[in-house]
PDB file of N, CA and C in Angstrom:
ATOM      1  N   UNK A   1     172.305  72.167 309.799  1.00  0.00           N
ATOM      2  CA  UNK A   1     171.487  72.548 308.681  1.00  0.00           C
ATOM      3  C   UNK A   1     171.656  74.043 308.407  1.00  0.00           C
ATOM      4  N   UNK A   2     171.923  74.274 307.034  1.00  0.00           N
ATOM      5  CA  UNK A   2     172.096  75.950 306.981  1.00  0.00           C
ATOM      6  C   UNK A   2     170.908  76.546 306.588  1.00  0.00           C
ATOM      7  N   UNK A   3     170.317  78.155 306.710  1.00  0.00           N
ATOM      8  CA  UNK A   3     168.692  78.184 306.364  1.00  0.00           C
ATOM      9  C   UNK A   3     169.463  78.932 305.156  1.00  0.00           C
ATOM     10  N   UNK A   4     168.512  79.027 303.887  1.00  0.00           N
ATOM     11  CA  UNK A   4     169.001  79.645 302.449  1.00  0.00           C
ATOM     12  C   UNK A   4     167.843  80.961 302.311  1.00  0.00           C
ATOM     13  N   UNK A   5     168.513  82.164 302.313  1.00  0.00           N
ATOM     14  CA  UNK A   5     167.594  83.421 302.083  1.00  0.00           C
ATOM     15  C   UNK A   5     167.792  84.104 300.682  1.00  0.00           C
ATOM     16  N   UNK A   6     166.300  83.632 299.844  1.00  0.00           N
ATOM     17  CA  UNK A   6     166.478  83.923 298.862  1.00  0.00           C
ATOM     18  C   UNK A   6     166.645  85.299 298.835  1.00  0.00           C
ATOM     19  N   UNK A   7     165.542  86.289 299.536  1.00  0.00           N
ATOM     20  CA  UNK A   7     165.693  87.652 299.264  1.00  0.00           C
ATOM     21  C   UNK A   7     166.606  88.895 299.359  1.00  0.00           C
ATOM     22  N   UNK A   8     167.612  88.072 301.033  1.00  0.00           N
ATOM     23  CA  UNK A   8     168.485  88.683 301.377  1.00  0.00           C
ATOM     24  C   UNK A   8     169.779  88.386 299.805  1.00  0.00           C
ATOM     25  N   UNK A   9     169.728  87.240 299.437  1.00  0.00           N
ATOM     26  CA  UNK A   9     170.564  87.575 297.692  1.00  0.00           C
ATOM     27  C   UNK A   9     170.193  88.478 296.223  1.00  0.00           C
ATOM     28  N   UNK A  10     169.022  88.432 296.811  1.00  0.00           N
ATOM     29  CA  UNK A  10     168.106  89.116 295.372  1.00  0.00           C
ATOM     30  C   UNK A  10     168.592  90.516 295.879  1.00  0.00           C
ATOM     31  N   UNK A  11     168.424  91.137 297.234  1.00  0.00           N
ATOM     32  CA  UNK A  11     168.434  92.493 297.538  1.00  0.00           C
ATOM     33  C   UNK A  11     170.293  92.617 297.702  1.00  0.00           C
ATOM     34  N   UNK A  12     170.850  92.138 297.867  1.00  0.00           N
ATOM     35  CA  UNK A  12     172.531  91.807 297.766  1.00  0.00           C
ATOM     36  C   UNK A  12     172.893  92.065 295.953  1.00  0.00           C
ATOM     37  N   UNK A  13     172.234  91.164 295.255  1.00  0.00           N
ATOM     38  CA  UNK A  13     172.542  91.525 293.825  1.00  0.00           C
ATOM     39  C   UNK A  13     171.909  93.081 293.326  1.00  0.00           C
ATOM     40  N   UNK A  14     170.516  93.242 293.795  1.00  0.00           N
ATOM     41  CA  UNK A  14     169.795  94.637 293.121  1.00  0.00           C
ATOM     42  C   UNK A  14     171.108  95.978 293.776  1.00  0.00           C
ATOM     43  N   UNK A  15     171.692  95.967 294.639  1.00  0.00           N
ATOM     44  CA  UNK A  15     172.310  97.057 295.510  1.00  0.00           C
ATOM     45  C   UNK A  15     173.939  96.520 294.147  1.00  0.00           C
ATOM     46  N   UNK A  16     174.475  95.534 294.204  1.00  0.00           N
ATOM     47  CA  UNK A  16     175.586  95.554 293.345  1.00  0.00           C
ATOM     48  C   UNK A  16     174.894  96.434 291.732  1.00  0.00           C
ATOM     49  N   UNK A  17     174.072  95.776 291.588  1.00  0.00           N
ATOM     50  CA  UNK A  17     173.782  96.315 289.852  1.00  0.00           C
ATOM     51  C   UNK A  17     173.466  98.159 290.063  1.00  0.00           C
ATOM     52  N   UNK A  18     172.996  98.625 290.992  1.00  0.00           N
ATOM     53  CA  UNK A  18     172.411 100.008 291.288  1.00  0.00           C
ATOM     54  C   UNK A  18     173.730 100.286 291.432  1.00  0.00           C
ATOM     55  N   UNK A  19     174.741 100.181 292.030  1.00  0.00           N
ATOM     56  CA  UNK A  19     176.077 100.448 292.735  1.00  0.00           C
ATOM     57  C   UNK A  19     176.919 101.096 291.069  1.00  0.00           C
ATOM     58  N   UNK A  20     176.861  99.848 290.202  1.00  0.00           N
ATOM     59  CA  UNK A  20     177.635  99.232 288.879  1.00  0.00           C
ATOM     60  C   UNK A  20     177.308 100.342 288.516  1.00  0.00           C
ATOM     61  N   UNK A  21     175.678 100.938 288.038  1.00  0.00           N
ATOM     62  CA  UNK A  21     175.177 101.685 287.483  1.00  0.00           C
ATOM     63  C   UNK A  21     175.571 103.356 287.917  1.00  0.00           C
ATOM     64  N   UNK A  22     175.589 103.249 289.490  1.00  0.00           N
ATOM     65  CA  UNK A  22     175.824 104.708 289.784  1.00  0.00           C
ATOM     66  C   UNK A  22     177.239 104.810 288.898  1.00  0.00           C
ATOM     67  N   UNK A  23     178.069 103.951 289.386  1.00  0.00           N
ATOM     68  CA  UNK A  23     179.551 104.497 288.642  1.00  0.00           C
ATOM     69  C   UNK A  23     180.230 104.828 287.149  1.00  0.00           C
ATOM     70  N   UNK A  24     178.751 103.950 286.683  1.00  0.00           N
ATOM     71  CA  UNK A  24     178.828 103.898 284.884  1.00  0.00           C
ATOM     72  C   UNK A  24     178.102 105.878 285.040  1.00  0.00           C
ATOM     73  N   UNK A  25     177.144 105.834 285.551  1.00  0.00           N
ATOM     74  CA  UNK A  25     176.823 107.338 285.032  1.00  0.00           C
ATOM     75  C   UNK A  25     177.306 108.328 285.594  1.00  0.00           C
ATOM     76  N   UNK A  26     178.444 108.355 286.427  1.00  0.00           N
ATOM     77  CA  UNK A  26     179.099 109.534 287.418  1.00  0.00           C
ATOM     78  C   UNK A  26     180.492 109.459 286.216  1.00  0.00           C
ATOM     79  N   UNK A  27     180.729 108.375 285.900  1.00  0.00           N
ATOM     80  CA  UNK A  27     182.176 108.734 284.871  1.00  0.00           C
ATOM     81  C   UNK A  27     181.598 109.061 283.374  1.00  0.00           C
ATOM     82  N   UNK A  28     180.174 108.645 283.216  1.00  0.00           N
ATOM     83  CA  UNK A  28     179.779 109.020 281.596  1.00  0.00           C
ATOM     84  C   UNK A  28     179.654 110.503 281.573  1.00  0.00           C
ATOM     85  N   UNK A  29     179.500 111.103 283.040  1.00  0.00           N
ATOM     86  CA  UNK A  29     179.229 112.511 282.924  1.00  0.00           C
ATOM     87  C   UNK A  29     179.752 113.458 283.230  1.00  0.00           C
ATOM     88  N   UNK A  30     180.990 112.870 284.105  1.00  0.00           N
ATOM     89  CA  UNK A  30     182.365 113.381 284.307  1.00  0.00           C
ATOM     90  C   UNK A  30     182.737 113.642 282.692  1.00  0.00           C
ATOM     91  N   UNK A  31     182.662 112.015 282.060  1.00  0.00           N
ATOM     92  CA  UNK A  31     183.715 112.557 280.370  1.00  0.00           C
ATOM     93  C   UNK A  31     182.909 113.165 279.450  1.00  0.00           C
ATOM     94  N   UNK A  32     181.807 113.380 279.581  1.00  0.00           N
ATOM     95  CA  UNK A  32     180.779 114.736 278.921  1.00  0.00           C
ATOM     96  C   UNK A  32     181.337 115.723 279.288  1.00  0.00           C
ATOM     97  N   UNK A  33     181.295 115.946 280.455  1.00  0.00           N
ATOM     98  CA  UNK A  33     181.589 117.673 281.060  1.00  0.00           C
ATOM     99  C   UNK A  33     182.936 117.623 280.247  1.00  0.00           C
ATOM    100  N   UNK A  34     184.272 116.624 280.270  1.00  0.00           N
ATOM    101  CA  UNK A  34     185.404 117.461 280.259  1.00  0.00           C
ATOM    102  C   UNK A  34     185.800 117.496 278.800  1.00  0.00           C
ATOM    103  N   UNK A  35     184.507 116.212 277.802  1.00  0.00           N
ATOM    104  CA  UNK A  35     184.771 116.884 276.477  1.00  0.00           C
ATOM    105  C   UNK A  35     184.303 117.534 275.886  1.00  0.00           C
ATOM    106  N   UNK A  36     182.925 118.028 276.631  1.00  0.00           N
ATOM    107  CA  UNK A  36     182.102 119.255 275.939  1.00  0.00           C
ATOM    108  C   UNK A  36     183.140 121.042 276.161  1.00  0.00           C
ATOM    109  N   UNK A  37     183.779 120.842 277.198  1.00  0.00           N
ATOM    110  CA  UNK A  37     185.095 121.883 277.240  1.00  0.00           C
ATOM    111  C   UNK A  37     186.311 122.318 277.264  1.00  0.00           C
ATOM    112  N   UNK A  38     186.682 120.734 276.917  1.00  0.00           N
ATOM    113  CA  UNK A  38     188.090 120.477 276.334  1.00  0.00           C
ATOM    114  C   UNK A  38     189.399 121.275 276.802  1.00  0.00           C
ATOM    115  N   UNK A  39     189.331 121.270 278.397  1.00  0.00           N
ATOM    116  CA  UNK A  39     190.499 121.974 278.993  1.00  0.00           C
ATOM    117  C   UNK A  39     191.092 121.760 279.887  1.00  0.00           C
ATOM    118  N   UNK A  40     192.284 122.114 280.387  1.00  0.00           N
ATOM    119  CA  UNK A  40     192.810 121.430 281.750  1.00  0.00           C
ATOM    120  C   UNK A  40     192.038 121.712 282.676  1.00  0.00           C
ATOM    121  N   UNK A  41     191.272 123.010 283.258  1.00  0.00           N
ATOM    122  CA  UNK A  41     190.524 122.796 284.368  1.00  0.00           C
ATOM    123  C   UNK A  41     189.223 121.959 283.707  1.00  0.00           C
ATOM    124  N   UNK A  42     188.515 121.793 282.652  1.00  0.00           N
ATOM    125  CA  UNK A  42     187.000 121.510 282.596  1.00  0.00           C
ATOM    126  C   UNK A  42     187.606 119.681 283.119  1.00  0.00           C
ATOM    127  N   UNK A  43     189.079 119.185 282.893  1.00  0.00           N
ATOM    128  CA  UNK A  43     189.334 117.574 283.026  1.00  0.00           C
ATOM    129  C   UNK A  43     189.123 117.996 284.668  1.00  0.00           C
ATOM    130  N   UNK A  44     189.699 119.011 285.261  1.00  0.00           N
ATOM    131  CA  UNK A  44     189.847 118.975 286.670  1.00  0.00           C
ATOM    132  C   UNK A  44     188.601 118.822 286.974  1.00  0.00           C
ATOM    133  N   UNK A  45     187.776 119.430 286.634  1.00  0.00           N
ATOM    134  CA  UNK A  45     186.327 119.537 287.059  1.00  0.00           C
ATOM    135  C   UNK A  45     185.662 118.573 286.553  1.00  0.00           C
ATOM    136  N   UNK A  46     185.944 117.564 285.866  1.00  0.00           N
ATOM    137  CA  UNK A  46     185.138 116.330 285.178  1.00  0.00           C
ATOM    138  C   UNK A  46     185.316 115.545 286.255  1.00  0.00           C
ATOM    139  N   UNK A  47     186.662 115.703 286.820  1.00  0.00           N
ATOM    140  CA  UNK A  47     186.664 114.300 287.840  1.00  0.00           C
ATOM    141  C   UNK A  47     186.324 115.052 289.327  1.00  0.00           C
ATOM    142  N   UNK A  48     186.134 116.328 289.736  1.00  0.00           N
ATOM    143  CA  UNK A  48     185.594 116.442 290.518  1.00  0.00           C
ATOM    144  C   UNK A  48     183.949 116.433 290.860  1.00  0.00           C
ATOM    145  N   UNK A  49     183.230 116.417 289.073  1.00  0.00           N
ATOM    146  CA  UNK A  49     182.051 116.242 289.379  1.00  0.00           C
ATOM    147  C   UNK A  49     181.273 115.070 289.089  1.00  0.00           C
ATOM    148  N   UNK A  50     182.378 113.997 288.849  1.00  0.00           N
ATOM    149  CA  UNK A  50     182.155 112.504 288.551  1.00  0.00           C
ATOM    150  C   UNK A  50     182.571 111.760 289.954  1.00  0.00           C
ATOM    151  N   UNK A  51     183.087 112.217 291.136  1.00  0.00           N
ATOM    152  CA  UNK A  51     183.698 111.969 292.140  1.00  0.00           C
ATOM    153  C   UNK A  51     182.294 112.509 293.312  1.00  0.00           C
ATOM    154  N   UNK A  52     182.074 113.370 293.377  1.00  0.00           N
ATOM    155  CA  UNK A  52     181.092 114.027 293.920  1.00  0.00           C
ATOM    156  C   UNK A  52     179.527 113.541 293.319  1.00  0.00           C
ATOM    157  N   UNK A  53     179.436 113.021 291.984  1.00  0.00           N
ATOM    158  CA  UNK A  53     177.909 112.236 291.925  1.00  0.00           C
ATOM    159  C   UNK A  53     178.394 110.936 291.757  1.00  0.00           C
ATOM    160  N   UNK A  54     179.302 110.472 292.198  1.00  0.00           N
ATOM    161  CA  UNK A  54     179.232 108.856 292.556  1.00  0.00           C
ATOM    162  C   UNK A  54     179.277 108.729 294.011  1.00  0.00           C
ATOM    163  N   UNK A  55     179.852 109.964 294.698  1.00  0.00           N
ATOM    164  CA  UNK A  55     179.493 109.658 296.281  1.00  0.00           C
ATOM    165  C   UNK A  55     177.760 109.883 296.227  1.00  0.00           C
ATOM    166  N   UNK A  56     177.155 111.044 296.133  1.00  0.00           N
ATOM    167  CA  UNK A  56     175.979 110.864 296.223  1.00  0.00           C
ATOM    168  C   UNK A  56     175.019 109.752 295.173  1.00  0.00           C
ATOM    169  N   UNK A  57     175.188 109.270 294.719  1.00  0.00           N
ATOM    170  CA  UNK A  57     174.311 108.316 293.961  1.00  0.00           C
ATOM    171  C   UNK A  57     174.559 106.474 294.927  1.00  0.00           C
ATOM    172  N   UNK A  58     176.060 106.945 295.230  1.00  0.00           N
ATOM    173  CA  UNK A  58     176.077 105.679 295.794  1.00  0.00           C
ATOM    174  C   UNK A  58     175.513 105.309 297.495  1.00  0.00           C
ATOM    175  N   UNK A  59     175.362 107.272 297.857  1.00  0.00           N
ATOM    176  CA  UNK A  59     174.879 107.274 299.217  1.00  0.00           C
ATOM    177  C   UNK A  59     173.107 106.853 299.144  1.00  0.00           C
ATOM    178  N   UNK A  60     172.732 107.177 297.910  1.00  0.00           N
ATOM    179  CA  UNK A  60     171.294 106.983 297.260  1.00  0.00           C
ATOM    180  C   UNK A  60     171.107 105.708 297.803  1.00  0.00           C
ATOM    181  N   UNK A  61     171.924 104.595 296.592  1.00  0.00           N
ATOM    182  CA  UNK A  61     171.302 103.571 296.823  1.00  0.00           C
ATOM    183  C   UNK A  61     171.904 102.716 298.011  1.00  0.00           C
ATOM    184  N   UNK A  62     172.316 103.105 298.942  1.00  0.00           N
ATOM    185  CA  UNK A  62     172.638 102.596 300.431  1.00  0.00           C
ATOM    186  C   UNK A  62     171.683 102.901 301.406  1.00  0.00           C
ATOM    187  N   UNK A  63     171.038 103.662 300.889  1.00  0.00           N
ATOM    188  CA  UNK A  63     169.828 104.504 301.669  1.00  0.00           C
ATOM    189  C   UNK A  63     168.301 104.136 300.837  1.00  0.00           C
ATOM    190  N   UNK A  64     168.537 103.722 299.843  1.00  0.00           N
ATOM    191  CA  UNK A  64     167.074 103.086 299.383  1.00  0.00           C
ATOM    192  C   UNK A  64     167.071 101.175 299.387  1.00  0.00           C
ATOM    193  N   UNK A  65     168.069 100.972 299.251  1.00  0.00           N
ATOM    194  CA  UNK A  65     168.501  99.441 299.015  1.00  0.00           C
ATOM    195  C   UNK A  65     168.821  99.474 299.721  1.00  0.00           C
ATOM    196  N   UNK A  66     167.984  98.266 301.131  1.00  0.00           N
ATOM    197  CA  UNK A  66     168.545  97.292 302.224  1.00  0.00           C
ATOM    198  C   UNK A  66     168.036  96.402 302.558  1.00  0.00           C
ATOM    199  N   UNK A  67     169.835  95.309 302.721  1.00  0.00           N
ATOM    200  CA  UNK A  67     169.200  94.363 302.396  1.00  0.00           C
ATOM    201  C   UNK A  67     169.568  94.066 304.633  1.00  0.00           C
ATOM    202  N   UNK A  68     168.124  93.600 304.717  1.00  0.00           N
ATOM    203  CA  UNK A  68     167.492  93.654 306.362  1.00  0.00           C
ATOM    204  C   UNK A  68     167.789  92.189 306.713  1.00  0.00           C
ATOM    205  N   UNK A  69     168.137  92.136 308.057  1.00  0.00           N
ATOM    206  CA  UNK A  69     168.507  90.307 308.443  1.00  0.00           C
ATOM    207  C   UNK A  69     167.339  90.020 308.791  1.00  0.00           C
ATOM    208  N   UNK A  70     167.074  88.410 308.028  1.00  0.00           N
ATOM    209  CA  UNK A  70     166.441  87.582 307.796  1.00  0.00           C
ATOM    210  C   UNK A  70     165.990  87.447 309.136  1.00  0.00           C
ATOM    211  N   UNK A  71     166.683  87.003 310.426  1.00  0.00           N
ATOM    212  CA  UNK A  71     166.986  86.459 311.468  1.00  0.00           C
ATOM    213  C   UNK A  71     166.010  87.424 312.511  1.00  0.00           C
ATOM    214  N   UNK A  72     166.743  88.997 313.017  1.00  0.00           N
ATOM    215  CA  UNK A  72     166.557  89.607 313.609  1.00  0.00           C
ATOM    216  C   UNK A  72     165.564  90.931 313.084  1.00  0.00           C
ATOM    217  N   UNK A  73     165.533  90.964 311.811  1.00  0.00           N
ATOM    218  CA  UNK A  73     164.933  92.103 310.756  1.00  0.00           C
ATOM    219  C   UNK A  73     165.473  93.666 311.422  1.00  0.00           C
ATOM    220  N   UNK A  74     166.958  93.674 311.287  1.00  0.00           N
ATOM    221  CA  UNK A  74     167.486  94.394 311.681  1.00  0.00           C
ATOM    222  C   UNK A  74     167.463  95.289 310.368  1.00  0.00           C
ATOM    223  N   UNK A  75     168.039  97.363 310.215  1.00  0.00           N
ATOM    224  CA  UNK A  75     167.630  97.261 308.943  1.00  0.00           C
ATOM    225  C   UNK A  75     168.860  97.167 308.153  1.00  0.00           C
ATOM    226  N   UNK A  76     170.245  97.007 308.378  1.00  0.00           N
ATOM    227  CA  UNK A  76     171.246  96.999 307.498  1.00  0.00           C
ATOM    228  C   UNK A  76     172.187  95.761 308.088  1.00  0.00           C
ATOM    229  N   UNK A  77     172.984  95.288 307.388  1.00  0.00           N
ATOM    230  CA  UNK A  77     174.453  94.292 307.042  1.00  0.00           C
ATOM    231  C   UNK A  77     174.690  95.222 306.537  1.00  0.00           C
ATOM    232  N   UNK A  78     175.911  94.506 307.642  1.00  0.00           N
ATOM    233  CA  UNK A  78     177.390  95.258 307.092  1.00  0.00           C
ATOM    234  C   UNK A  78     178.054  94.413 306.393  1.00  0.00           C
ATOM    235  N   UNK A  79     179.045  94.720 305.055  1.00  0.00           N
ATOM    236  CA  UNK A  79     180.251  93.984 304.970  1.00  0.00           C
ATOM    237  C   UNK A  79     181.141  93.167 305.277  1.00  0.00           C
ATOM    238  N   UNK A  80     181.647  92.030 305.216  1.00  0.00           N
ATOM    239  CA  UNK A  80     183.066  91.842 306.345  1.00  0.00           C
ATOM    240  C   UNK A  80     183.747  91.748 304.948  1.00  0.00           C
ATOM    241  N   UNK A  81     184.686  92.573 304.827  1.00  0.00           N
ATOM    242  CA  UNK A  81     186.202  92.387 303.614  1.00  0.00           C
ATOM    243  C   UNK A  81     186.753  91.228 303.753  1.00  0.00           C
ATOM    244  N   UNK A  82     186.237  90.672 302.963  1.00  0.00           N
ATOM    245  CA  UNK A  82     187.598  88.865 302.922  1.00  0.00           C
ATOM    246  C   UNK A  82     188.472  89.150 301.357  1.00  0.00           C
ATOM    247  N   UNK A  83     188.994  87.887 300.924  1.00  0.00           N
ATOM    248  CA  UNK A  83     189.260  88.279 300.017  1.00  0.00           C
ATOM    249  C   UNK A  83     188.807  87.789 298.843  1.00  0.00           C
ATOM    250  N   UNK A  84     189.696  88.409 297.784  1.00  0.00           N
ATOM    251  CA  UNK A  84     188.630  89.068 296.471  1.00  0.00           C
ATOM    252  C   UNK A  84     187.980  87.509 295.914  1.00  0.00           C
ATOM    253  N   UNK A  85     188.591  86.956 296.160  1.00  0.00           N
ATOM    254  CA  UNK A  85     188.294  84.974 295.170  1.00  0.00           C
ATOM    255  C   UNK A  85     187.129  84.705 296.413  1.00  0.00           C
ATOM    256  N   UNK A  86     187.014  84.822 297.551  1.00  0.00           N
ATOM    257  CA  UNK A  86     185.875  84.393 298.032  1.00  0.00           C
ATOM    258  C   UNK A  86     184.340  85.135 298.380  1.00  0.00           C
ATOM    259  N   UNK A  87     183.676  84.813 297.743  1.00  0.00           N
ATOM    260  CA  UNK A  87     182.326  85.582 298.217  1.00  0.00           C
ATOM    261  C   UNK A  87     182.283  86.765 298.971  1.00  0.00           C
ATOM    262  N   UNK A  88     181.309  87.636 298.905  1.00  0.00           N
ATOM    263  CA  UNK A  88     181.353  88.616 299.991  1.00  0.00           C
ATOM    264  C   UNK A  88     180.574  87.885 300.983  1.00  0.00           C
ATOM    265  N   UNK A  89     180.493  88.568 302.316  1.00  0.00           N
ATOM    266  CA  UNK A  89     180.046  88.119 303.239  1.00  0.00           C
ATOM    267  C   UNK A  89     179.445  89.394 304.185  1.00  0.00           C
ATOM    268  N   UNK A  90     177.609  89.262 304.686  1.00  0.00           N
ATOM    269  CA  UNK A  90     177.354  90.205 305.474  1.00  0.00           C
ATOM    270  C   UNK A  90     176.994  89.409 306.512  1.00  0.00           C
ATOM    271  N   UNK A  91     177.441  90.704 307.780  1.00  0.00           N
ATOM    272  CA  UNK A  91     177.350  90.448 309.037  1.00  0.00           C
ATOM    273  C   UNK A  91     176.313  91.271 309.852  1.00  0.00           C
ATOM    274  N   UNK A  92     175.145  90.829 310.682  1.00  0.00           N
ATOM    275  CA  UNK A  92     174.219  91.807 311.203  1.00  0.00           C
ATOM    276  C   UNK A  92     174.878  92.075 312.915  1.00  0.00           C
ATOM    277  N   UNK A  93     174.985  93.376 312.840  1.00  0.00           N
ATOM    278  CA  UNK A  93     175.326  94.173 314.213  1.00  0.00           C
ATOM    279  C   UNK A  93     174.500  93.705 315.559  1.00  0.00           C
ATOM    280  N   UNK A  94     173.493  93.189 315.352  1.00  0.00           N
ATOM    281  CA  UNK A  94     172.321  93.314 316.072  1.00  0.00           C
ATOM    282  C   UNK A  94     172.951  91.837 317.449  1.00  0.00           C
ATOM    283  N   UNK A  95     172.559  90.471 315.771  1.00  0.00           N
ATOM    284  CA  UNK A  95     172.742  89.592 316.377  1.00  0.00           C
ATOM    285  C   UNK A  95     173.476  88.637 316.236  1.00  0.00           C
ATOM    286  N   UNK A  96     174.695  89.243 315.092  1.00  0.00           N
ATOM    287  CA  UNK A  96     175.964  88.664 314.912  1.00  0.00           C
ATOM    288  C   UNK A  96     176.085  87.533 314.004  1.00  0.00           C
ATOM    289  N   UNK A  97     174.831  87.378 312.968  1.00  0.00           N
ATOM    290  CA  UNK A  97     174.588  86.524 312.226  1.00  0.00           C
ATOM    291  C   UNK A  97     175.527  86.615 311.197  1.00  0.00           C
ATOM    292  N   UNK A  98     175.879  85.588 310.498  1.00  0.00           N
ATOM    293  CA  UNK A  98     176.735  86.074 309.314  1.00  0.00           C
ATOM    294  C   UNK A  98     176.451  85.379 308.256  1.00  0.00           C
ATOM    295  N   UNK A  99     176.266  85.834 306.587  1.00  0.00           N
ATOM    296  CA  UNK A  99     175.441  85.197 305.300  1.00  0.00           C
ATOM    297  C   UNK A  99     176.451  85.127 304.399  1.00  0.00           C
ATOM    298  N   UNK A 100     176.350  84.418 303.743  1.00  0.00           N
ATOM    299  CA  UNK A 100     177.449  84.451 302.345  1.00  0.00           C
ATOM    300  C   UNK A 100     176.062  83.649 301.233  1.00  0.00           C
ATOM    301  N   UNK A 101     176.276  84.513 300.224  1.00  0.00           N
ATOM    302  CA  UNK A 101     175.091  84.462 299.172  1.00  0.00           C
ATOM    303  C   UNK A 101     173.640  83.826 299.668  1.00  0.00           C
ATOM    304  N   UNK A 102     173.273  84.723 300.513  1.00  0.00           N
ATOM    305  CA  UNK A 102     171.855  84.251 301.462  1.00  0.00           C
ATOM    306  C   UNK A 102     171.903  82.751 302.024  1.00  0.00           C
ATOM    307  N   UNK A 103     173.311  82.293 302.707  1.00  0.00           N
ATOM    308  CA  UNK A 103     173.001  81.282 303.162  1.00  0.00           C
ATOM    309  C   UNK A 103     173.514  81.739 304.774  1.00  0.00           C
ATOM    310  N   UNK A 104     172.584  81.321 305.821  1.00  0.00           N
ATOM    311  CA  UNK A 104     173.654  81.640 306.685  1.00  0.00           C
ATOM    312  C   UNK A 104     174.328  81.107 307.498  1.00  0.00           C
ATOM    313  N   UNK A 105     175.891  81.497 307.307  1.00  0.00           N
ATOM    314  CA  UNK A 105     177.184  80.546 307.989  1.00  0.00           C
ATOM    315  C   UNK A 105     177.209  80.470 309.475  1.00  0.00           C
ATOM    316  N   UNK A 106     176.765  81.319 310.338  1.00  0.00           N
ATOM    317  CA  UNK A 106     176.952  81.158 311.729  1.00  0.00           C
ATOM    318  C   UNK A 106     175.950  82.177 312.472  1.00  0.00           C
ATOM    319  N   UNK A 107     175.681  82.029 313.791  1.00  0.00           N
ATOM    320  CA  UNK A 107     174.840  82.892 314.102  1.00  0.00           C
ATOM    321  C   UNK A 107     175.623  83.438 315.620  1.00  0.00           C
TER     322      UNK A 107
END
């Protein structure tokens, strides 16, 4: 029988859309800066300051958004990289549980 965690998907989707969002406004303001000064360094500096607030915005919401195992109420999953056609999949450090869209595959 597999157990189904709604919240651990709800908090899995809110961290993708916050994620989507940091990167939409770190490049909208990168291409402000480099067309409000229209020069080879202001482009250099568009992508260094669209590079530098997508690391911090994305360190934001990794640090406000977590999504905690169901199981152990550990406070973060990690990732496991599979590939791109199959689901993501998190794994808790703690107690080795592993979820694919809040269901979980093995413990």
């Amino acid at each position: 029988m597999t157990r189904y965690f709604q919240n651990l998907e709800l908090a899995q989707k809110r961290r993708m859309r916050y994620l989507l969002l940091a990167y939409l406004i770190s490049i909208i303001v990168g291409l402000g800066f480099g067309l409000y000064f229209s020069t080879l360094m202001a482009v250099i500096g568009a992508l260094l300051v669209s590079y530098f607030l997508n690391m911090k915005l994305t360190e934001l919401v990794h640090k406000k958004i977590k999504a905690a195992c169901p199981l152990c109420d550990a406070q973060e999953l990690t990732e496991k990289f599979t590939l791109q056609c199959r689901p993501a999949e998190y794994q808790c450090d703690e107690c080795n549980s592993v979820y694919m869209k809040g269901v979980l595959i093995e413990e």
